[in-house]
N, C-alpha and C. Protein backbone atom coordinates (compact mmCIF):
# COMPACT_ATOMS: atom_id res chain seq x y z
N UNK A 1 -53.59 63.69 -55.41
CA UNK A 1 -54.14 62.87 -54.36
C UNK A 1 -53.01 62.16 -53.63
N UNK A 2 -53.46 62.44 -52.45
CA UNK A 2 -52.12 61.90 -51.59
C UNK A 2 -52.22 60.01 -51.61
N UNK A 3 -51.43 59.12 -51.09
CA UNK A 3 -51.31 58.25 -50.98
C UNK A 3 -50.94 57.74 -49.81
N UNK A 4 -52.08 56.38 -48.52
CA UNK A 4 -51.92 56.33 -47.52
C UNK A 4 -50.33 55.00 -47.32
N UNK A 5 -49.44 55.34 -46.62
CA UNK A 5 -48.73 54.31 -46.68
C UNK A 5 -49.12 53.86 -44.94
N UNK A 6 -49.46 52.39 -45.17
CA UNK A 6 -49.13 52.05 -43.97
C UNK A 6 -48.16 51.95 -42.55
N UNK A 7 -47.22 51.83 -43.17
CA UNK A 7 -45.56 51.53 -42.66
C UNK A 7 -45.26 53.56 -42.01
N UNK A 8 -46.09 54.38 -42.00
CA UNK A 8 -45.93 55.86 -41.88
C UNK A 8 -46.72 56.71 -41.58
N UNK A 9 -48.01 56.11 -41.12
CA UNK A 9 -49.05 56.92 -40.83
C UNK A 9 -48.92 58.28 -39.94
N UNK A 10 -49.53 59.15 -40.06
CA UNK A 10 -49.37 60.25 -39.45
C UNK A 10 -49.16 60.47 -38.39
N UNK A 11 -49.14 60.27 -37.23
CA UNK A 11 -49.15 59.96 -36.09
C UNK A 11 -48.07 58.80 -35.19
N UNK A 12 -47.24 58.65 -36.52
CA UNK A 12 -45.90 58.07 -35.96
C UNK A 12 -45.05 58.53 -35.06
N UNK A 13 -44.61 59.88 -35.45
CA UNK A 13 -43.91 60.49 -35.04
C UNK A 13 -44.10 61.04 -33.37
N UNK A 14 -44.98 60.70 -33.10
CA UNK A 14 -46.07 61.03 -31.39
C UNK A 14 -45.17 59.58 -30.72
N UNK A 15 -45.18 58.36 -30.90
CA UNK A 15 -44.62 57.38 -30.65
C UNK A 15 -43.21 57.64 -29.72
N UNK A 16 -42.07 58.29 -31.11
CA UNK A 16 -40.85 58.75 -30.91
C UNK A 16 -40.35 59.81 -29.49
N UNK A 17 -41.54 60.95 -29.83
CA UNK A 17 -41.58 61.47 -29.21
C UNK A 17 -42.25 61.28 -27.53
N UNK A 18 -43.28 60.63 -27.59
CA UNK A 18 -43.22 59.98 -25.98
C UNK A 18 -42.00 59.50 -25.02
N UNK A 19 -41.02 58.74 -26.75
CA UNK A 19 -40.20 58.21 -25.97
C UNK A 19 -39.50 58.53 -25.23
N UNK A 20 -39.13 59.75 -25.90
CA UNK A 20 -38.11 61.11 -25.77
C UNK A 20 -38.65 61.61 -24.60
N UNK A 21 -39.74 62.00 -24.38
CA UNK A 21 -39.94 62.43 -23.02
C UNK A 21 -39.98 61.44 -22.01
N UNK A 22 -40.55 60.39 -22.30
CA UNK A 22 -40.02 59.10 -21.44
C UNK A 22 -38.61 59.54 -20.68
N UNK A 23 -38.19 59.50 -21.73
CA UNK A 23 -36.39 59.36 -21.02
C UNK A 23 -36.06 60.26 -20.41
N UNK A 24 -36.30 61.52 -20.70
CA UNK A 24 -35.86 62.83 -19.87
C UNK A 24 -36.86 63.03 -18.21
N UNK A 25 -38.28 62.76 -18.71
CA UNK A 25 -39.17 62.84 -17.56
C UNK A 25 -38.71 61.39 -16.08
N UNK A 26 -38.72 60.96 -16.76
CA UNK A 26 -38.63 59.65 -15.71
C UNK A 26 -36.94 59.73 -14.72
N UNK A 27 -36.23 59.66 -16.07
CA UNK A 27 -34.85 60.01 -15.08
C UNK A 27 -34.25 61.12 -14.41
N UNK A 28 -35.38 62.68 -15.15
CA UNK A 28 -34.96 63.40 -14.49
C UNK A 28 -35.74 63.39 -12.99
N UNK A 29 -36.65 62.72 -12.69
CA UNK A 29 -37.50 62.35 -11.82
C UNK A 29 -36.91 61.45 -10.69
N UNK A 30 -36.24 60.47 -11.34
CA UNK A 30 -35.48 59.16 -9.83
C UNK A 30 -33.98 60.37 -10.06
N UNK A 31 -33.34 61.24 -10.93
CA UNK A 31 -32.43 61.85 -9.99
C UNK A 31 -32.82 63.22 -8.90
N UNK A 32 -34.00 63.67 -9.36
CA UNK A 32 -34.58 64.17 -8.22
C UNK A 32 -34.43 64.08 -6.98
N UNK A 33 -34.95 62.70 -7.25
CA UNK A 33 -35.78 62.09 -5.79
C UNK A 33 -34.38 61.71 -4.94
N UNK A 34 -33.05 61.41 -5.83
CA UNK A 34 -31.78 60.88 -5.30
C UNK A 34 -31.44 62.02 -4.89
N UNK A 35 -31.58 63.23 -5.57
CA UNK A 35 -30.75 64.45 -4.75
C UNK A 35 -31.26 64.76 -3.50
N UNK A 36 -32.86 64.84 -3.81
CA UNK A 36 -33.45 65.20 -2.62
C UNK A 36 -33.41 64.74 -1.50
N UNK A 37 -33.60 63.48 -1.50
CA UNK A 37 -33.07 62.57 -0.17
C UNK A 37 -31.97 62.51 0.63
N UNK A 38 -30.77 62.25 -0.68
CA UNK A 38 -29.60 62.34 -0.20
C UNK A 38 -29.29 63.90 0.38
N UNK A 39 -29.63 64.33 0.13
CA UNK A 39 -29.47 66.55 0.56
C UNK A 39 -29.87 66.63 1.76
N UNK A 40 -31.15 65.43 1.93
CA UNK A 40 -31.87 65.55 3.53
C UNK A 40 -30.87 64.96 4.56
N UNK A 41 -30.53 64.02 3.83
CA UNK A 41 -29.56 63.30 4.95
C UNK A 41 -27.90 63.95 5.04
N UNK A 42 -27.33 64.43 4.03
CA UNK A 42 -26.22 65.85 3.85
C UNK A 42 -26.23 66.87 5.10
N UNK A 43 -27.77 67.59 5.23
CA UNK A 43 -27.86 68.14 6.22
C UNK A 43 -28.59 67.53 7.58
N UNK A 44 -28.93 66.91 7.41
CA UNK A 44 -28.64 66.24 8.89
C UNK A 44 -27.26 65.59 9.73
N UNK A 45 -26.39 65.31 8.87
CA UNK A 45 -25.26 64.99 9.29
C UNK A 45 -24.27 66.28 9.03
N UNK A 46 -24.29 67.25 8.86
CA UNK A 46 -23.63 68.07 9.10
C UNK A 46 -23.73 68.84 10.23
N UNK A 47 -24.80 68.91 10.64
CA UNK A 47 -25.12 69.50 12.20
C UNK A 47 -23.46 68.80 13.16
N UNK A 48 -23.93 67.78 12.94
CA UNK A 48 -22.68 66.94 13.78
C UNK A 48 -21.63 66.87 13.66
N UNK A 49 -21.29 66.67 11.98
CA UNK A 49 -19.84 66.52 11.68
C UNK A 49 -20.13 67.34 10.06
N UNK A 50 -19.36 68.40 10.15
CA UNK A 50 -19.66 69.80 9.18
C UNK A 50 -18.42 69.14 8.48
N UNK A 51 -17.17 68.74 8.70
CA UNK A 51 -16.11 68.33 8.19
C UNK A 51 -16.43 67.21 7.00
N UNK A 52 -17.10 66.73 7.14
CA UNK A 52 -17.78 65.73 6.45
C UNK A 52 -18.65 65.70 5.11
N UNK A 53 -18.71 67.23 4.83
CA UNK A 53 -19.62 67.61 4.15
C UNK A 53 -19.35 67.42 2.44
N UNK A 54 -18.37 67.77 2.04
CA UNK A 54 -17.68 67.77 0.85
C UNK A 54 -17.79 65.88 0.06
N UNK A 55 -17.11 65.60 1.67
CA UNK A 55 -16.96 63.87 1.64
C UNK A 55 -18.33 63.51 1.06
N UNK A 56 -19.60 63.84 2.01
CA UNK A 56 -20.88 63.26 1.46
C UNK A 56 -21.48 63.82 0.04
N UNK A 57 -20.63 64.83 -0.77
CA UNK A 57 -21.49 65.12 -1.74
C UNK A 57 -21.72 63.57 -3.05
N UNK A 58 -20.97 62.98 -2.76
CA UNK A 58 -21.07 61.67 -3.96
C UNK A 58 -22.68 61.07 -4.25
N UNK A 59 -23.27 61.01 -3.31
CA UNK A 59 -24.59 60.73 -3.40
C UNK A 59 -25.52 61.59 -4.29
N UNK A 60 -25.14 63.25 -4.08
CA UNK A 60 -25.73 63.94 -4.94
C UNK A 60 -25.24 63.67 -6.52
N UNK A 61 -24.03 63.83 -6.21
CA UNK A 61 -22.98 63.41 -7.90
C UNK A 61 -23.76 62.03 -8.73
N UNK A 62 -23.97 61.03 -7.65
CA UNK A 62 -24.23 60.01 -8.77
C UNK A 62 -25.75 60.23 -9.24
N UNK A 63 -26.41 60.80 -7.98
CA UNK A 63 -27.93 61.22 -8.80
C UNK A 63 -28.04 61.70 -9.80
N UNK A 64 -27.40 62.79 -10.24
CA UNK A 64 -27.20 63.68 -10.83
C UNK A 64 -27.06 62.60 -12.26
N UNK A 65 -25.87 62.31 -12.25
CA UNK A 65 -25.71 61.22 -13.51
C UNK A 65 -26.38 60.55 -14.39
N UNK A 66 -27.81 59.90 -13.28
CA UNK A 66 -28.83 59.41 -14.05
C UNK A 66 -29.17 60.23 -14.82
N UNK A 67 -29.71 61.75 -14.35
CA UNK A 67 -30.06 62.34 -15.66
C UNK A 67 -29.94 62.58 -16.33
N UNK A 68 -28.49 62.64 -17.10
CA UNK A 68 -27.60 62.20 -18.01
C UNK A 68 -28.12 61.48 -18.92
N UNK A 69 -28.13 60.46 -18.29
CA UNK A 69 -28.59 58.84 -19.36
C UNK A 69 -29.63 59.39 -19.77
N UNK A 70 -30.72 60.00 -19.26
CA UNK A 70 -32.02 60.12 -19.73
C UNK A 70 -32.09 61.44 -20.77
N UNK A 71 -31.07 62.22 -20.72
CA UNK A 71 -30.81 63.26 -21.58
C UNK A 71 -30.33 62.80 -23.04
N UNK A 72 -29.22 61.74 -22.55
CA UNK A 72 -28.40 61.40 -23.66
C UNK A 72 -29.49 60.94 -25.19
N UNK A 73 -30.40 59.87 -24.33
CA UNK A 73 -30.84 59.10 -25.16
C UNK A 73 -32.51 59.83 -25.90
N UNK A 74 -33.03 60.74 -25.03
CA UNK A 74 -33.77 61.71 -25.49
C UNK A 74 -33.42 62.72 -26.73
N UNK A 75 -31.94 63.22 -26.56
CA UNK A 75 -31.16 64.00 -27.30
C UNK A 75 -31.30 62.83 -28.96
N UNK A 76 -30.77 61.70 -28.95
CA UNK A 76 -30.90 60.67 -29.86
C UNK A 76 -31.81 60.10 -30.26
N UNK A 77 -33.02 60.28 -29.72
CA UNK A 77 -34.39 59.71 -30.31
C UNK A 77 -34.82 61.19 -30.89
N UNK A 78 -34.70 62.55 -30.01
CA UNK A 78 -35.59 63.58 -30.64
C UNK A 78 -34.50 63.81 -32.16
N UNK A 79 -33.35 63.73 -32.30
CA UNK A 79 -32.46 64.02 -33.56
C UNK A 79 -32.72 62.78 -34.81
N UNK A 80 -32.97 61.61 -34.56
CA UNK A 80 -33.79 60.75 -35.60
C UNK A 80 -34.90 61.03 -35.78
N UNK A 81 -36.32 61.81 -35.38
CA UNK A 81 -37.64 61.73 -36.07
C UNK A 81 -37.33 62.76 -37.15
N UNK A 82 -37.33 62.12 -38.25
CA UNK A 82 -37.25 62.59 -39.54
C UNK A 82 -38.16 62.37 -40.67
N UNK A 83 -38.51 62.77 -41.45
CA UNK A 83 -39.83 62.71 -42.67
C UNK A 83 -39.87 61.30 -42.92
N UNK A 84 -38.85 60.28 -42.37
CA UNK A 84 -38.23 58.80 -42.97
C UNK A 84 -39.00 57.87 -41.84
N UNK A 85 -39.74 58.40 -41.26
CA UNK A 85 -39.83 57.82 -39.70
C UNK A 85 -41.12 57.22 -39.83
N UNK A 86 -40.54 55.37 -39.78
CA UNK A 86 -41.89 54.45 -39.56
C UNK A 86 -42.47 54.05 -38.20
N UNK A 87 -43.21 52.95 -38.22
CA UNK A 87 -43.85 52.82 -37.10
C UNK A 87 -42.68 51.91 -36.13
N UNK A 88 -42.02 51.40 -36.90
CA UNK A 88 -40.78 50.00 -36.13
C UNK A 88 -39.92 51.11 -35.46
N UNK A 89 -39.54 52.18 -36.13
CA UNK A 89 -38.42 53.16 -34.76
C UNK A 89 -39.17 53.65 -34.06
N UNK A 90 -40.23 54.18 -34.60
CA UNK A 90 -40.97 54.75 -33.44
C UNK A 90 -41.09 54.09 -31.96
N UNK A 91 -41.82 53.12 -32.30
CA UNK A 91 -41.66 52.23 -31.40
C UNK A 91 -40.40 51.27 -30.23
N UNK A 92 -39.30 51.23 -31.49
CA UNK A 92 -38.22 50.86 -30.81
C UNK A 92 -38.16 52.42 -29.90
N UNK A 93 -38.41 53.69 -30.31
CA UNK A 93 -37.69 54.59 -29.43
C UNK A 93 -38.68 55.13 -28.16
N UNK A 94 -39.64 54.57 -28.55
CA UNK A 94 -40.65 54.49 -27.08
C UNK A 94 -40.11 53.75 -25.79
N UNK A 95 -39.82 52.29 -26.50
CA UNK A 95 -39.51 51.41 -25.74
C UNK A 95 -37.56 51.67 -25.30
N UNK A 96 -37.14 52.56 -25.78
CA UNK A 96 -35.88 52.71 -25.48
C UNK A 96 -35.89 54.56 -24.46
N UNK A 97 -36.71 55.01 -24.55
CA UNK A 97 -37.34 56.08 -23.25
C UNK A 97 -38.11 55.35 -22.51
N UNK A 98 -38.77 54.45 -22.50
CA UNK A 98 -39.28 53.91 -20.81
C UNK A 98 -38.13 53.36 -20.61
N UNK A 99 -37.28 52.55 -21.65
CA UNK A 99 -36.03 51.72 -20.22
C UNK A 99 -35.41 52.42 -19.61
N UNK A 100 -34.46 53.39 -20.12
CA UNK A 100 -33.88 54.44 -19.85
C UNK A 100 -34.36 55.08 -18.44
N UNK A 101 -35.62 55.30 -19.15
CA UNK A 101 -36.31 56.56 -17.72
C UNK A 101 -36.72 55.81 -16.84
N UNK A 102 -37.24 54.27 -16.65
CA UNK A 102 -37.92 53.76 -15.46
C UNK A 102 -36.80 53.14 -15.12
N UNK A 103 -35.57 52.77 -15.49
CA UNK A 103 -34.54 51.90 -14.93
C UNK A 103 -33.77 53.45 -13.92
N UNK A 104 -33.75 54.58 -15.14
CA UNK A 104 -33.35 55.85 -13.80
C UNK A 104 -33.95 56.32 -12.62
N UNK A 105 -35.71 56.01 -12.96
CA UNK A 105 -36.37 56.10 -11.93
C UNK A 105 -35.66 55.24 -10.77
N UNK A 106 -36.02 54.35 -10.61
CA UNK A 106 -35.39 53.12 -9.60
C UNK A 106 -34.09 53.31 -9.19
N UNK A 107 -33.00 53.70 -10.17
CA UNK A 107 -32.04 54.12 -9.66
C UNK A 107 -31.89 55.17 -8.93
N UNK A 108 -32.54 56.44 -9.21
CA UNK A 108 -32.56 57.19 -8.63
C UNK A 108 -33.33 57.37 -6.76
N UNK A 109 -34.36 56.40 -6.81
CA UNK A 109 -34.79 55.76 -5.72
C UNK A 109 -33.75 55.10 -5.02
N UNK A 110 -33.25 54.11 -5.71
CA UNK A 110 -31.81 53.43 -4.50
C UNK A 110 -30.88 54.19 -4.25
N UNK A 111 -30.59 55.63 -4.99
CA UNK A 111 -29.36 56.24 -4.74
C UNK A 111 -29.69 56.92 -3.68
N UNK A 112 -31.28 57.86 -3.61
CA UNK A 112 -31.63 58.67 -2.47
C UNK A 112 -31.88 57.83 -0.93
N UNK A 113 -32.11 56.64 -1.29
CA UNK A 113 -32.20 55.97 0.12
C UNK A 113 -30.96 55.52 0.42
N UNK A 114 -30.08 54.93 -0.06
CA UNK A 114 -28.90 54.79 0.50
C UNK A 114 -28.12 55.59 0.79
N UNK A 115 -27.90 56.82 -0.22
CA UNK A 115 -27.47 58.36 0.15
C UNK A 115 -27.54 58.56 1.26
N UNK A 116 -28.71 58.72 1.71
CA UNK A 116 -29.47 59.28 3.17
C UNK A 116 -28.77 58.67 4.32
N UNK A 117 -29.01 57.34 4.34
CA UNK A 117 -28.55 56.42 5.21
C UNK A 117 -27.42 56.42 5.66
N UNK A 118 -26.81 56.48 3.96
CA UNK A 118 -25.45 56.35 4.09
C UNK A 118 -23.93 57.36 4.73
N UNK A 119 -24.78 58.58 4.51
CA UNK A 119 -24.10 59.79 4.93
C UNK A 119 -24.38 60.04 6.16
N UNK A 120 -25.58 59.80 6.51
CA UNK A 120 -26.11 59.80 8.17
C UNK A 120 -25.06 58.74 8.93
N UNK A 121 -24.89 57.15 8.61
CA UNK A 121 -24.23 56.49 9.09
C UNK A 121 -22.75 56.47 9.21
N UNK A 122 -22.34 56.92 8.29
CA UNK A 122 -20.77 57.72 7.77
C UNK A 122 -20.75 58.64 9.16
N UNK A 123 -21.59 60.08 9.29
CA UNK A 123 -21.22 60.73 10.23
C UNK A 123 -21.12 60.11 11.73
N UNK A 124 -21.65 58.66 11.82
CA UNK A 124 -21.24 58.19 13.47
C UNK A 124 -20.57 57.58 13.18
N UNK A 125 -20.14 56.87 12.43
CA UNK A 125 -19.15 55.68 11.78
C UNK A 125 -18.24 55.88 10.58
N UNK A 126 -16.97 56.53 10.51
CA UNK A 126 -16.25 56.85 9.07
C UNK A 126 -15.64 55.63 8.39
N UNK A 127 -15.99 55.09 8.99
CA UNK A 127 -15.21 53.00 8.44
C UNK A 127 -16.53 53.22 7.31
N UNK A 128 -18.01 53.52 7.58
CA UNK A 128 -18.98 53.07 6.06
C UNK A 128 -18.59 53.45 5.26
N UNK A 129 -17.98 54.53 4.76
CA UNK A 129 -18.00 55.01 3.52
C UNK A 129 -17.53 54.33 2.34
N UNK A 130 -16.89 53.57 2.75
CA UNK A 130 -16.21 52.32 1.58
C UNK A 130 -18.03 51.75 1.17
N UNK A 131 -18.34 51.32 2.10
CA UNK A 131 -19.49 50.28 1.66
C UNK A 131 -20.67 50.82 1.74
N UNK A 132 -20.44 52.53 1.85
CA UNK A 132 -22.26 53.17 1.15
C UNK A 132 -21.62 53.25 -0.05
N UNK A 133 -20.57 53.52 -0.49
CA UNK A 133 -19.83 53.93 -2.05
C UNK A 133 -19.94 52.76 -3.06
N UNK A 134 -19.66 51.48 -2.38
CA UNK A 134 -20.30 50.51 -3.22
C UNK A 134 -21.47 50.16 -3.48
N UNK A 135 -22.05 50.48 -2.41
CA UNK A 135 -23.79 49.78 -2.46
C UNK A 135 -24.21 51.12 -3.33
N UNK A 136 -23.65 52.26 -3.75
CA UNK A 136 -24.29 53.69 -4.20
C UNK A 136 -23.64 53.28 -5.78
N UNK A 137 -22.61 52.53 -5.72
CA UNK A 137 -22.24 51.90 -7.49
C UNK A 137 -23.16 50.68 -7.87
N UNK A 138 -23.77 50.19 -7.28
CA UNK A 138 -24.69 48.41 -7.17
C UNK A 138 -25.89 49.27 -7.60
N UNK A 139 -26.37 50.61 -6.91
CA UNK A 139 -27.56 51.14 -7.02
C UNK A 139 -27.71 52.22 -8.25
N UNK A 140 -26.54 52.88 -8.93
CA UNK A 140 -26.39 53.49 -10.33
C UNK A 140 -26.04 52.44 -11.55
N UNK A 141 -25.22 51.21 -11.06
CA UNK A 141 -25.65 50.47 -12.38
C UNK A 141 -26.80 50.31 -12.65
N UNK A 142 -27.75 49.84 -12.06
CA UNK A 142 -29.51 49.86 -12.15
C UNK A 142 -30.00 50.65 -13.92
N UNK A 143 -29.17 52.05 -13.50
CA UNK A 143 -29.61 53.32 -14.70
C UNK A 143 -28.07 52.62 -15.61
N UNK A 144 -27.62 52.44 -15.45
CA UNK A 144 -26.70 52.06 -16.71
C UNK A 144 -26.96 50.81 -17.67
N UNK A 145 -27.55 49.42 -16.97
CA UNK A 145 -28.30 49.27 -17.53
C UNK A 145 -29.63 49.38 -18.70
N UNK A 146 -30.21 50.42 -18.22
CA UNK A 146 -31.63 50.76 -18.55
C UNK A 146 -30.79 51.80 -20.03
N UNK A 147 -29.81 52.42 -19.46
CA UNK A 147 -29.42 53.27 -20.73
C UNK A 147 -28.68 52.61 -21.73
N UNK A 148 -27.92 51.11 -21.54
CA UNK A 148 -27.47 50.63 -22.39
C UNK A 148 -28.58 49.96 -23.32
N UNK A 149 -29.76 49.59 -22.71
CA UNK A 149 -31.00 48.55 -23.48
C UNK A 149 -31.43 50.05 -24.56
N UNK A 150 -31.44 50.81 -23.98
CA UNK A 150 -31.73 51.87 -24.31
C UNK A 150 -31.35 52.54 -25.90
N UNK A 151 -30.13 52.30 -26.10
CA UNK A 151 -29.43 52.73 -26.79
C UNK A 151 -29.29 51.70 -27.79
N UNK A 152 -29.27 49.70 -27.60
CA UNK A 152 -29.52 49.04 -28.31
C UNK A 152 -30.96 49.12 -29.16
N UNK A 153 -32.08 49.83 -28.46
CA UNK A 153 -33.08 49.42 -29.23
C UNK A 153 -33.46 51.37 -29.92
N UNK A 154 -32.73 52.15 -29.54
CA UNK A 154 -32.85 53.56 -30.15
C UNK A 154 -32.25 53.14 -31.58
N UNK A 155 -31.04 52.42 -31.67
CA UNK A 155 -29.99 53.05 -32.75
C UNK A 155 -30.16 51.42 -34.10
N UNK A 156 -31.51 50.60 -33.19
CA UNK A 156 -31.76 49.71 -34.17
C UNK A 156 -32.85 49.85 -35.53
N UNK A 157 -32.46 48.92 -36.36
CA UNK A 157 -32.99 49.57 -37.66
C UNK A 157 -33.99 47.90 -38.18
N UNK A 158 -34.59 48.54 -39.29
CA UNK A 158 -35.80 47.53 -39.57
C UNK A 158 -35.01 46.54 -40.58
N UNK A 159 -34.07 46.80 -40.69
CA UNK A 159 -33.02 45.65 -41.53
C UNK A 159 -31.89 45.07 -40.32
């Protein structure tokens, strides 16, 4: 006869795993939306200034990155659900795939709108690029954030 432990119920392991997709779904989602935008505005400013083109890929680059974070920490929640797995990690690793993935979401949102803007405005003006490049670092800390909370509450333990 089996024995029910509270602290392990069957259905723990569903927890973990949300999280895990949390993190991959969400951030691969705001770097999407960053490539996509920024790509729209890539080719719109190349019509004009084709020379320019290489210059504007950074917008795609940092999109790209977020999904990273959201890989990283997916990769680290799906490699801990183990036969050992209570309800307190579970949970910590839920809550460490939504930060991850909704802080990449958002990032990935500020990277594609400023991207856009920014490469569009670059091609009439080459003085912006200093200050879409910063406002495009102001708008990827956002996801570095979310992946550092991330990683504090993945790799924490019930002691």
């Amino acid at each position: 006869m089996s024995t029910y432990d509270a602290d392990r119920p069957p259905y723990t392991p569903f927890f973990g795993a949300m999280g895990a997709t949390a993190a991959m779904a969400f951030s691969a989602m705001g770097a999407a939306y960053g490539t996509a935008k920024s790509g729209t505005g890539i080719a719109a400013m190349s019509v004009m200034r084709p020379e320019l083109i290489m210059r504007s890929i950074l917008p795609v680059v940092m999109a790209g990155i977020i999904a990273i974070y959201g890989l990283v920490v997916a990769a680290l929640i799906a490699n801990s659900i183990d036969g050992n797995y209570d309800l307190f990690r579970s949970f910590c690793h839920l809550g460490a795939g939504l930060s991850v993935g909704l802080s990449g979401l958002a990032a990935g949102f500020a990277v594609g709108v400023v991207g856009d803007a920014g490469v569009r405005g670059t091609a009439q003006q080459p003085r912006l690029f200093v200050g879409m490049v910063l406002i495009l670092i102001f708008a990827e800390v956002l996801g570095l954030y979310g992946l550092i909370v991330a990683l504090i509450l993945a790799t924490k333990s019930k002691n």
